[in-house]
Protein backbone atom coordinates (compact mmCIF):
# COMPACT_ATOMS: atom_id res chain seq x y z
CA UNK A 1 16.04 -41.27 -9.26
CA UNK A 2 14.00 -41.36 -12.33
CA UNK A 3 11.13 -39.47 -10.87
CA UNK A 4 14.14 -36.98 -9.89
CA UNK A 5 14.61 -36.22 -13.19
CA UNK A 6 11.30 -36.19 -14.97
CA UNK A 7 10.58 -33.26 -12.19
CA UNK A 8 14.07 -31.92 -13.23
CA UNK A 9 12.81 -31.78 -16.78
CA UNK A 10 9.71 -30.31 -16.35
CA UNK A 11 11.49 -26.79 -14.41
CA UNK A 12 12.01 -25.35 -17.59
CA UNK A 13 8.26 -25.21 -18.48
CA UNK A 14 6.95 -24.07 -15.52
CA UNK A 15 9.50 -21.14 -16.06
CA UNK A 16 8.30 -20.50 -19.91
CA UNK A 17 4.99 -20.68 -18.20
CA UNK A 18 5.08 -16.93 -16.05
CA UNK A 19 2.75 -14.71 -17.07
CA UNK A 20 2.30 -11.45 -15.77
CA UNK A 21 -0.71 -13.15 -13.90
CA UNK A 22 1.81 -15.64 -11.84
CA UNK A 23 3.97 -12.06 -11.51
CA UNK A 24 0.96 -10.35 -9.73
CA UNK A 25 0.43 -13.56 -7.08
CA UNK A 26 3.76 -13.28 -6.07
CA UNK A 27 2.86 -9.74 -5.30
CA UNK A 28 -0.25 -10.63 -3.21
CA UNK A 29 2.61 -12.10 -0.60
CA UNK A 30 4.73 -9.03 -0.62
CA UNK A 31 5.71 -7.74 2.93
CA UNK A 32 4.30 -4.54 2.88
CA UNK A 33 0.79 -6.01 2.08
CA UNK A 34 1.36 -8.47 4.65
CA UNK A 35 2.46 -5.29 7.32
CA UNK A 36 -0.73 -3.70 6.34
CA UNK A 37 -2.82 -6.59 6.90
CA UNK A 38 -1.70 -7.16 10.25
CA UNK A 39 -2.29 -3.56 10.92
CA UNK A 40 -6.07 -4.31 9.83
CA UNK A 41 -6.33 -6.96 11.80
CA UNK A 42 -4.99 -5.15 15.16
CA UNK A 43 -7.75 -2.72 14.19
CA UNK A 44 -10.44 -4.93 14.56
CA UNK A 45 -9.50 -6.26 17.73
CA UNK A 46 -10.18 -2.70 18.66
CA UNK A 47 -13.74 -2.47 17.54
CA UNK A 48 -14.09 -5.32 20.66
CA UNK A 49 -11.50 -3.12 23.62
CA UNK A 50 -14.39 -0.33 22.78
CA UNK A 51 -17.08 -2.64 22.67
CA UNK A 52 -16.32 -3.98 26.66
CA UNK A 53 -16.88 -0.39 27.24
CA UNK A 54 -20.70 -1.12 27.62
CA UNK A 55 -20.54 -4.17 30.41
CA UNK A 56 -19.85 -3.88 33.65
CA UNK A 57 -16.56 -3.53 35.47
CA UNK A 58 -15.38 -5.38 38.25
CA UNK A 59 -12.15 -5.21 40.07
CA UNK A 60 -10.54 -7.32 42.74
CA UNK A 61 -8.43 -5.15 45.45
CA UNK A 62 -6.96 -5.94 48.71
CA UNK A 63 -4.47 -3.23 50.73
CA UNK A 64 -2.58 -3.24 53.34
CA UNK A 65 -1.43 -0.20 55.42
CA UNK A 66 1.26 -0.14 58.41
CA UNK A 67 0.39 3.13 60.17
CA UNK A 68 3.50 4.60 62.18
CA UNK A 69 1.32 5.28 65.38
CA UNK A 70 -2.07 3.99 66.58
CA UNK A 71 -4.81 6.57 65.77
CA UNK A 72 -6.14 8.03 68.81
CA UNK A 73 -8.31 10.82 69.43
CA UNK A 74 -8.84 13.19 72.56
CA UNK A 75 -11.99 13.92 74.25
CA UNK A 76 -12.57 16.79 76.64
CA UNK A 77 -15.73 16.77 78.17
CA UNK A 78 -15.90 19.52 81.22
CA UNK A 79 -15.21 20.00 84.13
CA UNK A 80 -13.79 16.80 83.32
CA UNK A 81 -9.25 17.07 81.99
CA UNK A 82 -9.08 15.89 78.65
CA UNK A 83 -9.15 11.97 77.79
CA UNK A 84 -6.97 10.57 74.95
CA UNK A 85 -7.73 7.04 73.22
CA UNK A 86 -7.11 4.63 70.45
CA UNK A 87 -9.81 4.85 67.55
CA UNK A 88 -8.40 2.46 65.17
CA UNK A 89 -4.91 -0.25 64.82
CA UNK A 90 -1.42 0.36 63.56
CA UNK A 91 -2.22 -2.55 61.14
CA UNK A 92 -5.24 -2.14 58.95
CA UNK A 93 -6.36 -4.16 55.86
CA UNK A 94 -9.07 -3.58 53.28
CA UNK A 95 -10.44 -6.42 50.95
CA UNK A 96 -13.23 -5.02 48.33
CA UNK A 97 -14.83 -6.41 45.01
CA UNK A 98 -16.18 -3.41 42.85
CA UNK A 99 -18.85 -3.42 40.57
CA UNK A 100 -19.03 -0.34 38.34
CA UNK A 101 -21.67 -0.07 35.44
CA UNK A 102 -22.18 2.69 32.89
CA UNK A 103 -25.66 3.73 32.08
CA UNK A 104 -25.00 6.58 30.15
CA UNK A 105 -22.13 7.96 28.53
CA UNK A 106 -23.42 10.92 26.78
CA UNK A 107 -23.12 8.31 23.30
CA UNK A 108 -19.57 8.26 24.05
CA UNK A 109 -19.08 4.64 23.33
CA UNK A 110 -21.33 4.02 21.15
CA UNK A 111 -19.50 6.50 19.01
CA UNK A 112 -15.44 5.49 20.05
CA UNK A 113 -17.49 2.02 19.14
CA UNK A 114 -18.20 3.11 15.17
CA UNK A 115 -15.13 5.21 15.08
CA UNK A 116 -13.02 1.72 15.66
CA UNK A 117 -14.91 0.13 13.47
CA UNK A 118 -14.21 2.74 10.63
CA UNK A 119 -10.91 2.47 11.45
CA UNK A 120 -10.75 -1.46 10.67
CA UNK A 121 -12.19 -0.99 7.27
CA UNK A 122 -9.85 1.68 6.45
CA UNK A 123 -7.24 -0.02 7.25
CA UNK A 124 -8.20 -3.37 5.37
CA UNK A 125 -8.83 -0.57 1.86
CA UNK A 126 -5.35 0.68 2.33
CA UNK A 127 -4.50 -2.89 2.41
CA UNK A 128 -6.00 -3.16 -0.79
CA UNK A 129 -5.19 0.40 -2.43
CA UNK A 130 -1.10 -0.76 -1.58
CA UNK A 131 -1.57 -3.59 -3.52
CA UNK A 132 -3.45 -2.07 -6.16
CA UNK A 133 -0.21 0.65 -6.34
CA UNK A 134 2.47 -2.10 -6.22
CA UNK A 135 0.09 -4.13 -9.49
CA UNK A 136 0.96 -0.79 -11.14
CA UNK A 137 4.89 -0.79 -10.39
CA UNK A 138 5.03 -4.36 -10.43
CA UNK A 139 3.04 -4.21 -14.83
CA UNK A 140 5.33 -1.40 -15.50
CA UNK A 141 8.23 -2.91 -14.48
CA UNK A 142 7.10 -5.75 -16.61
CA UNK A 143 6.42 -4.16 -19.62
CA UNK A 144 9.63 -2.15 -19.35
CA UNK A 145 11.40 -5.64 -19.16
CA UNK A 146 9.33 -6.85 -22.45
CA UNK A 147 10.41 -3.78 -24.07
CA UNK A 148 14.00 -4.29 -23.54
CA UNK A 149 14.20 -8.25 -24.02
CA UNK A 150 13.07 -6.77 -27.63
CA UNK A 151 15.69 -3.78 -28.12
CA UNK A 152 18.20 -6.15 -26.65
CA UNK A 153 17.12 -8.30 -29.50
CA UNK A 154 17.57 -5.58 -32.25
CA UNK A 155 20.39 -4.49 -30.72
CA UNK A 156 22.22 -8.22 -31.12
CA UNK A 157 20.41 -8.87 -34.72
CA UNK A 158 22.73 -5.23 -35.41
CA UNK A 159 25.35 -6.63 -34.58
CA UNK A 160 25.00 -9.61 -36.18
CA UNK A 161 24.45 -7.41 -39.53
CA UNK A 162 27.73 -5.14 -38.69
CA UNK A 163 29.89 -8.24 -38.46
CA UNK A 164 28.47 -9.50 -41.75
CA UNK A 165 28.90 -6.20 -43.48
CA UNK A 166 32.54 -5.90 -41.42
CA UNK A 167 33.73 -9.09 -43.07
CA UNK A 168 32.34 -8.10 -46.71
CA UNK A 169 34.76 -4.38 -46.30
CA UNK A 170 37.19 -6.22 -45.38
CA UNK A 171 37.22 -8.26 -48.85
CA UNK A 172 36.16 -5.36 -50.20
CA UNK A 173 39.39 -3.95 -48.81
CA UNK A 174 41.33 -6.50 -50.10
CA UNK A 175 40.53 -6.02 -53.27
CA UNK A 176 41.25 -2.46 -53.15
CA UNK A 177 37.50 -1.64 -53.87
CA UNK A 178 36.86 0.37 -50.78
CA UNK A 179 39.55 2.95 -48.27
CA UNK A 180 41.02 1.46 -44.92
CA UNK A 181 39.01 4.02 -43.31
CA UNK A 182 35.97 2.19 -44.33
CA UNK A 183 36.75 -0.75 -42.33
CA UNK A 184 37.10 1.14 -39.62
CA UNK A 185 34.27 3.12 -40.03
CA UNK A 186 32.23 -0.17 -39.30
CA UNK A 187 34.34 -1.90 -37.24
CA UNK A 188 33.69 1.33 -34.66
CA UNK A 189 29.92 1.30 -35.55
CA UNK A 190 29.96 -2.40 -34.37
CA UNK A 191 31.79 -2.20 -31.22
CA UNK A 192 29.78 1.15 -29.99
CA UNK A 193 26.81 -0.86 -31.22
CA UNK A 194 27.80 -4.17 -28.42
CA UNK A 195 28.38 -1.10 -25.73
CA UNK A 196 24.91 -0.05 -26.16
CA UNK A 197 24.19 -3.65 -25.84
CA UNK A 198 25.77 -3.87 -22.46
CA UNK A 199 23.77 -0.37 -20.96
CA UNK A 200 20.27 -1.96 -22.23
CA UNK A 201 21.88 -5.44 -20.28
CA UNK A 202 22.67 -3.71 -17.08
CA UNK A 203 19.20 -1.35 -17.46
CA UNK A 204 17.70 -5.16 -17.67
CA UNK A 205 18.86 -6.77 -14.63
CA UNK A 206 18.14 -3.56 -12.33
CA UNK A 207 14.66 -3.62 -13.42
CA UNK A 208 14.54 -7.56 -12.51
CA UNK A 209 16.01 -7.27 -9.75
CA UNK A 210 13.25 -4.22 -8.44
CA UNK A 211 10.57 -7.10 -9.97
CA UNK A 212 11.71 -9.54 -7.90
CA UNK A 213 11.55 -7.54 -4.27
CA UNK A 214 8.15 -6.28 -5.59
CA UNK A 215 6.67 -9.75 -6.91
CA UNK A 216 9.70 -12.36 -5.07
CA UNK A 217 9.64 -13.43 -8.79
CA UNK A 218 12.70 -13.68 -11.10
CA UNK A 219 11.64 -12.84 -15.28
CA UNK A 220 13.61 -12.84 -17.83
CA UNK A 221 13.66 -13.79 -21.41
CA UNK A 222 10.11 -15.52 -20.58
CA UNK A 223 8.21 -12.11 -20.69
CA UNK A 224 5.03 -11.73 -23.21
CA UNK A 225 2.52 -9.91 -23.67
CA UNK A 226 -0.69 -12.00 -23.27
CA UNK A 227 -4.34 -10.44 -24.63
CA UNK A 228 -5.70 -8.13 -22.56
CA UNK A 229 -8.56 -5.95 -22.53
CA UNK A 230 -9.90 -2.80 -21.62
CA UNK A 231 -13.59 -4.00 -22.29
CA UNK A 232 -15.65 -0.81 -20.96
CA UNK A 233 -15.78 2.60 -22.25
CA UNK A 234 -14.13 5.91 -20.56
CA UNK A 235 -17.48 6.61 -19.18
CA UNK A 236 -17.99 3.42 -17.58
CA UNK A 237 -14.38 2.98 -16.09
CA UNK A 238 -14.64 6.51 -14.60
CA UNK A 239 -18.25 5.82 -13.32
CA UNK A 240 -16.45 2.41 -12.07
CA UNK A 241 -13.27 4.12 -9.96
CA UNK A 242 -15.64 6.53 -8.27
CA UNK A 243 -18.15 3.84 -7.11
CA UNK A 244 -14.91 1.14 -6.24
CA UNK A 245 -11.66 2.98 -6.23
CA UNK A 246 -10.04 1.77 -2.54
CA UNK A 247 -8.29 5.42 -2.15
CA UNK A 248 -11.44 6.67 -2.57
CA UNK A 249 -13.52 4.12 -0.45
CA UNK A 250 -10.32 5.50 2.03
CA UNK A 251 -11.77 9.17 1.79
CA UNK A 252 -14.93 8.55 2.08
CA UNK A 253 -14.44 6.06 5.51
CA UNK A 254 -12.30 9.45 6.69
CA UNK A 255 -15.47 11.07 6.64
CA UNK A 256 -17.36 9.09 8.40
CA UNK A 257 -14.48 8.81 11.36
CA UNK A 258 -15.10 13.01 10.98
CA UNK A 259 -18.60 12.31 11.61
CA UNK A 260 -18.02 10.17 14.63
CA UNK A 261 -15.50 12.65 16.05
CA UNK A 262 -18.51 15.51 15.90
CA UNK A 263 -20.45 13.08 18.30
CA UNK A 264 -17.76 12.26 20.59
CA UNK A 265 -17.00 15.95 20.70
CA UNK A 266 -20.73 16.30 21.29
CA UNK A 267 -20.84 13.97 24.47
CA UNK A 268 -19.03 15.55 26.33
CA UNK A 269 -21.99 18.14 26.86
CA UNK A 270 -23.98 15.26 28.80
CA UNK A 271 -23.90 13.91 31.94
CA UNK A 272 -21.96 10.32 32.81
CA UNK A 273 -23.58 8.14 35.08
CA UNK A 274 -22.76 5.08 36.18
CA UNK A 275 -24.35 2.12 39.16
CA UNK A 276 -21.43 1.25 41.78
CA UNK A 277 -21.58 -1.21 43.85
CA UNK A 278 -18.83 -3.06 45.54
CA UNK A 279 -18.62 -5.86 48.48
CA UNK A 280 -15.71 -4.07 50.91
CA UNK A 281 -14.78 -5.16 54.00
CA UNK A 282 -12.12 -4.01 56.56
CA UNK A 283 -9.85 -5.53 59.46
CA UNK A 284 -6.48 -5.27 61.37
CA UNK A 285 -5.91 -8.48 59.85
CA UNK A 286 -6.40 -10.62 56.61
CA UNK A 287 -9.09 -12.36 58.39
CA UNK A 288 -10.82 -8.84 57.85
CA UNK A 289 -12.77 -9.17 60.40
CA UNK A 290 -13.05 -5.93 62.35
CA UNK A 291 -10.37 -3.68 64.06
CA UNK A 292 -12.61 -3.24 67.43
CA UNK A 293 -12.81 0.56 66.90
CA UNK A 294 -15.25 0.38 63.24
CA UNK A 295 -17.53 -2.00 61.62
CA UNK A 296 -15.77 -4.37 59.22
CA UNK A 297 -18.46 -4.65 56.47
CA UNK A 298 -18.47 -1.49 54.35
CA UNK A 299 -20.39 -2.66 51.51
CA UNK A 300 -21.83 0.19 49.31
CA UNK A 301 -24.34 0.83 46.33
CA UNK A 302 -25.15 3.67 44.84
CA UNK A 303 -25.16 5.83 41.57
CA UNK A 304 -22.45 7.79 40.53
CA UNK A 305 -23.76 11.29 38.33
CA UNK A 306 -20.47 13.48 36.63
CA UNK A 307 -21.65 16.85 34.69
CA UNK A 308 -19.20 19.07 33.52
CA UNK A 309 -20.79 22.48 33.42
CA UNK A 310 -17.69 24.85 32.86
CA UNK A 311 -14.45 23.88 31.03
CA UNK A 312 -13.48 27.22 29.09
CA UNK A 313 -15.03 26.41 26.49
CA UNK A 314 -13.33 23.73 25.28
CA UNK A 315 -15.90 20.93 24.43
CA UNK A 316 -17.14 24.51 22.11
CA UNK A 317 -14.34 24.31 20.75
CA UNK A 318 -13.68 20.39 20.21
CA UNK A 319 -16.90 20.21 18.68
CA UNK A 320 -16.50 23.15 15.67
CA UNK A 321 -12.82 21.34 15.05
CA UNK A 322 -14.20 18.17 14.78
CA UNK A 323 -17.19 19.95 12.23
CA UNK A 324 -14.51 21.51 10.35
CA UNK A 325 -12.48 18.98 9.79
CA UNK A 326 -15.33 17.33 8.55
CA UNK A 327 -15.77 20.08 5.97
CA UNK A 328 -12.21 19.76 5.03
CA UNK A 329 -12.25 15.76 4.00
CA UNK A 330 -15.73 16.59 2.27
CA UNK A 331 -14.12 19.41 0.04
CA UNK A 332 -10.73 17.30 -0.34
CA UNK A 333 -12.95 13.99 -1.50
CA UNK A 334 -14.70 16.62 -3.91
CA UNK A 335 -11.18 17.57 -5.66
CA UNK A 336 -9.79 13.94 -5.10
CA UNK A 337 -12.72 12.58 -7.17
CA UNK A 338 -12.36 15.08 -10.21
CA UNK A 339 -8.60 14.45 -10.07
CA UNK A 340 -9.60 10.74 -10.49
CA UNK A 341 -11.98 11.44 -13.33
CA UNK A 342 -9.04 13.68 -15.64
CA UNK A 343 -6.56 11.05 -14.69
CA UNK A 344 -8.59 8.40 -16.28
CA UNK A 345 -9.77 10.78 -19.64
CA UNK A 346 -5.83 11.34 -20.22
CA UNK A 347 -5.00 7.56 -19.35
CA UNK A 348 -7.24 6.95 -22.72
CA UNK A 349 -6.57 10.18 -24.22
CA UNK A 350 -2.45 8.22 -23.90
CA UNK A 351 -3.73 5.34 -25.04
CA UNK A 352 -5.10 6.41 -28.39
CA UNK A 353 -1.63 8.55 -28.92
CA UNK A 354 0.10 5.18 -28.00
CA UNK A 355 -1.87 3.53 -30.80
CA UNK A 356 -1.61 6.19 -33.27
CA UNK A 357 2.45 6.06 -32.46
CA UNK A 358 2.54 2.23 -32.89
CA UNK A 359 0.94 2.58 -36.56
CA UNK A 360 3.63 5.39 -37.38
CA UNK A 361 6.28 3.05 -35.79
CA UNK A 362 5.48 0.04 -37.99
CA UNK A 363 5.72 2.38 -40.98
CA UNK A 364 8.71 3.57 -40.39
CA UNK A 365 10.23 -0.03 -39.66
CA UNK A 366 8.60 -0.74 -43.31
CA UNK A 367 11.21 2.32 -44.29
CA UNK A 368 14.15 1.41 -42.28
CA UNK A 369 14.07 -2.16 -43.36
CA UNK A 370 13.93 -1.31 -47.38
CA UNK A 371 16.52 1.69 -46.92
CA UNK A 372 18.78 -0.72 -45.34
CA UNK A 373 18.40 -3.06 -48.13
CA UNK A 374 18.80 -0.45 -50.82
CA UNK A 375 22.18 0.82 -48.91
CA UNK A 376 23.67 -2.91 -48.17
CA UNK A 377 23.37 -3.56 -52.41
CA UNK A 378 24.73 -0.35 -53.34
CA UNK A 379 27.59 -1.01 -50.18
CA UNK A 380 28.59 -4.26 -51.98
CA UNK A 381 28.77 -2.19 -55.28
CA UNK A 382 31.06 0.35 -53.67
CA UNK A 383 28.24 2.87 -54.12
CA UNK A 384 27.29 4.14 -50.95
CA UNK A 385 29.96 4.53 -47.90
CA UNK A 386 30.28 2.75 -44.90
CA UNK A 387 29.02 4.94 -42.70
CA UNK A 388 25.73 5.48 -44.86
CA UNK A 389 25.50 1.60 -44.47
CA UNK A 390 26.44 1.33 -40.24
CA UNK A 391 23.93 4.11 -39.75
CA UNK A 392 20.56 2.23 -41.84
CA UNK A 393 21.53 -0.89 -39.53
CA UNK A 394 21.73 1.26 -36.06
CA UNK A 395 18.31 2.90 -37.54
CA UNK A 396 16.94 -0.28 -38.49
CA UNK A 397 17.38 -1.60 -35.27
CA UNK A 398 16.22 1.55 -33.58
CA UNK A 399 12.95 1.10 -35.29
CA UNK A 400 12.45 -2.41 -34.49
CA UNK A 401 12.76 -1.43 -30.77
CA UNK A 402 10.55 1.56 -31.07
CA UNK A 403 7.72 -1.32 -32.28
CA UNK A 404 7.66 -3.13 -29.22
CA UNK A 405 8.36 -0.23 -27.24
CA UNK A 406 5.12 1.03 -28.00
CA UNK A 407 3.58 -2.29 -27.89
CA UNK A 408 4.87 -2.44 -24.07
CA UNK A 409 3.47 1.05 -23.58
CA UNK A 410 0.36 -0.11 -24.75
CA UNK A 411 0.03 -3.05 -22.92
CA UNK A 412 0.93 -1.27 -19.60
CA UNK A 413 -1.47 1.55 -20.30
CA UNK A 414 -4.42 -0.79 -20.90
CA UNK A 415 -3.49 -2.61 -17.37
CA UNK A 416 -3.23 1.73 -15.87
CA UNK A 417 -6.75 1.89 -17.24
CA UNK A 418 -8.19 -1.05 -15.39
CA UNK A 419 -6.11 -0.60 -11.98
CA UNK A 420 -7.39 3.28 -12.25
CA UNK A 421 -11.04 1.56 -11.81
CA UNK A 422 -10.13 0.20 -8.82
CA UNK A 423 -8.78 -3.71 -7.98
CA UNK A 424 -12.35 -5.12 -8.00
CA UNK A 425 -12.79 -4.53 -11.57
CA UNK A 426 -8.91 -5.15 -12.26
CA UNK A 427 -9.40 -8.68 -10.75
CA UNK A 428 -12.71 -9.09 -12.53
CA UNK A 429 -11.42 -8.41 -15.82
CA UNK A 430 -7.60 -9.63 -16.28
């Protein structure tokens, strides 16, 4: 029982504890990652279906036919009348064990062989590209929960101030110092003030709720933002994403499945040929012994040559498609890779206007903060109206928010920058 409740006692702590690092594990066992990783791994047991394509085949058969009549067969030899007479049984059986081994495929395998492979290691990249994408949702979302943990925090600290500066008008009322109207000036500030309080609530627990099917991890008043860094410069992060970037990597494997789809398409202007050999024998029973009419061991070897010379032009064709296509992905990885590069020279060109915004923020929370104080003094002196003082606490608040709104901005842009080099150096560097 006690142990029960020293492990009771610790729960609270391990909650305090989630960072956005524990957020990002729980990601790792999403079901889509998990959907794509089984996909991967059917892949590969591809690369080995096309791989039995080089040994030998050999296949079992037995058959049995039930002919309606006995073949016969008629024989006229002159001056002689014709002769009919049985050539085979109604009941015939055939037992064979085939042997059947390619030699040469025109590079046919060897190529559906590489293609399968390519295949595999796409498929593991996209693994790794999805998870990269959902790191990105899954650090927005978090920031965007920091961010309003903090306004809901301003927004309650206005409050707070409304109902202390409600209570003062209404002594101030009392005293016939200030107009009814006054009172209700604030008292209509406060209570539109609490229903803003309630939207940034509700905007709250959707964006938890899409963190926890991302991540399968509930946040809530335990977010922070931990240190993190963006240690490289733009010229190394971009140099970075083009070398490691998994959507890339995804391209680029393309292009080599183009390249293996040229030489397929390119087989099929060889010649197949193949051994056969196969152990066959034949009877009117399953003893397959003989029918009396034919011998019963038809055992065969031999070489089996297939050369398609004419096919209207299609394997023409099939070859410039496949060499076109290949053009295509090379011209699309060309425009994929300077969309990269731009992406990442605005992500920093945002992050320096995020910083710049931050300083101005903090300023103008230095203003907000000193113009509320000069309006709440001259308030209590009946100098300044109630509305002059409801609208320096809204502001006040407003600018407190806008802080760690751009903190949260920040914070999510430096994570951007180090997903956008790919989830190698993301990993490396958190």
């Amino acid at each position: 029982m006690i142990k029960k409740i020293l492990i009771l006692s610790f729960v609270p702590m391990f909650l305090l504890a989630i960072d956005i690092k524990d957020v990002l594990k729980g990601v790792d066992e999403n079901l889509l990652i998990k959907s794509s990783s089984k996909k991967a791994k059917a892949l590969e047991q591809m690369v080995g279906y096309y791989e039995s394509k080089n040994y030998p085949k050999v296949d079992i058969g037995i058959s049995a036919i039930r002919l309606r009549k006995t073949p016969t067969a008629t024989f006229a030899i002159p001056p002689l009348p014709p002769v009919s007479s049985a050539v085979g049984t109604k009941s015939n059986f055939t037992g064979e064990i085939s042997f059947v081994y390619p030699i040469f495929t025109g590079y046919a395998t060897n190529n559906l062989i590489k293609k399968a492979k390519y295949n595999a290691i796409k498929a593991k990249l996209e693994t790794k590209n999805l998870k990269r994408e959902l790191y990105l949702k899954t650090i927005k979302l978090y920031s965007d929960i920091y961010s309003l943990n903090q306004a809901i925090k301003a927004t309650k600290e206005a409050v707070k101030a409304l109902s202390v500066s409600l209570r003062k008008a209404d002594k101030m009322y009392d005293n016939a110092l200030i107009n009814l109207s006054e009172v209700y000036n604030i008292k209509a500030k406060k209570y539109n003030v609490i229903a803003s309080l309630q939207t940034l609530k509700a905007q709250k627990k959707s964006l938890i709720n899409s963190l926890l099917y991302i991540s399968g991890i509930k946040v809530d008043k335990n977010v922070k933002l931990y240190p993190d860094t963006v240690a490289k410069r733009k010229k190394s992060i971009i140099k970075e994403a083009l070398k490691e970037r998994e959507d890339i990597k995804i391209i680029k494997k393309e292009l080599d499945i183009s390249k293996s789809d040229i030489k397929l398409a390119d087989s099929k202007f060889y010649p197949s040929i193949a051994v056969v050999a196969g152990i066959k024998k034949e009877g009117n029973s399953l003893r397959l012994n003989g029918n009396g009419y034919a011998n019963a061991d038809k055992s065969y070897i031999g070489i089996n040559l297939k050369w398609n010379i004419f096919d209207g032009f299609g394997k023409n064709r099939a070859s410039e498609a496949a060499k076109l296509k290949k053009e295509a992905i090379m011209l699309y990885l060309d425009d994929y890779e300077r969309v990269v590069k731009t992406n990442i020279q605005n992500s920093f060109f945002m992050l320096k206007s995020l910083f710049d915004k931050l300083k101005a923020a903090k300023e103008q929370l230095k203003s907000e903060r000193e113009y509320y104080k000069l309006t709440k003094g001259r308030f209590e002196n009946a100098l300044s109206s109630a509305d002059e003082l409801s609208r320096s606490i809204a502001e006040m608040a407003k600018a407190k928010a806008q802080v760690e709104q751009y903190k949260a901005k920040i914070f999510f842009q430096k994570y951007k920058i180090m997903l956008q080099a790919g989830l190698k150096y993301f990993k490396e560097n958190i």
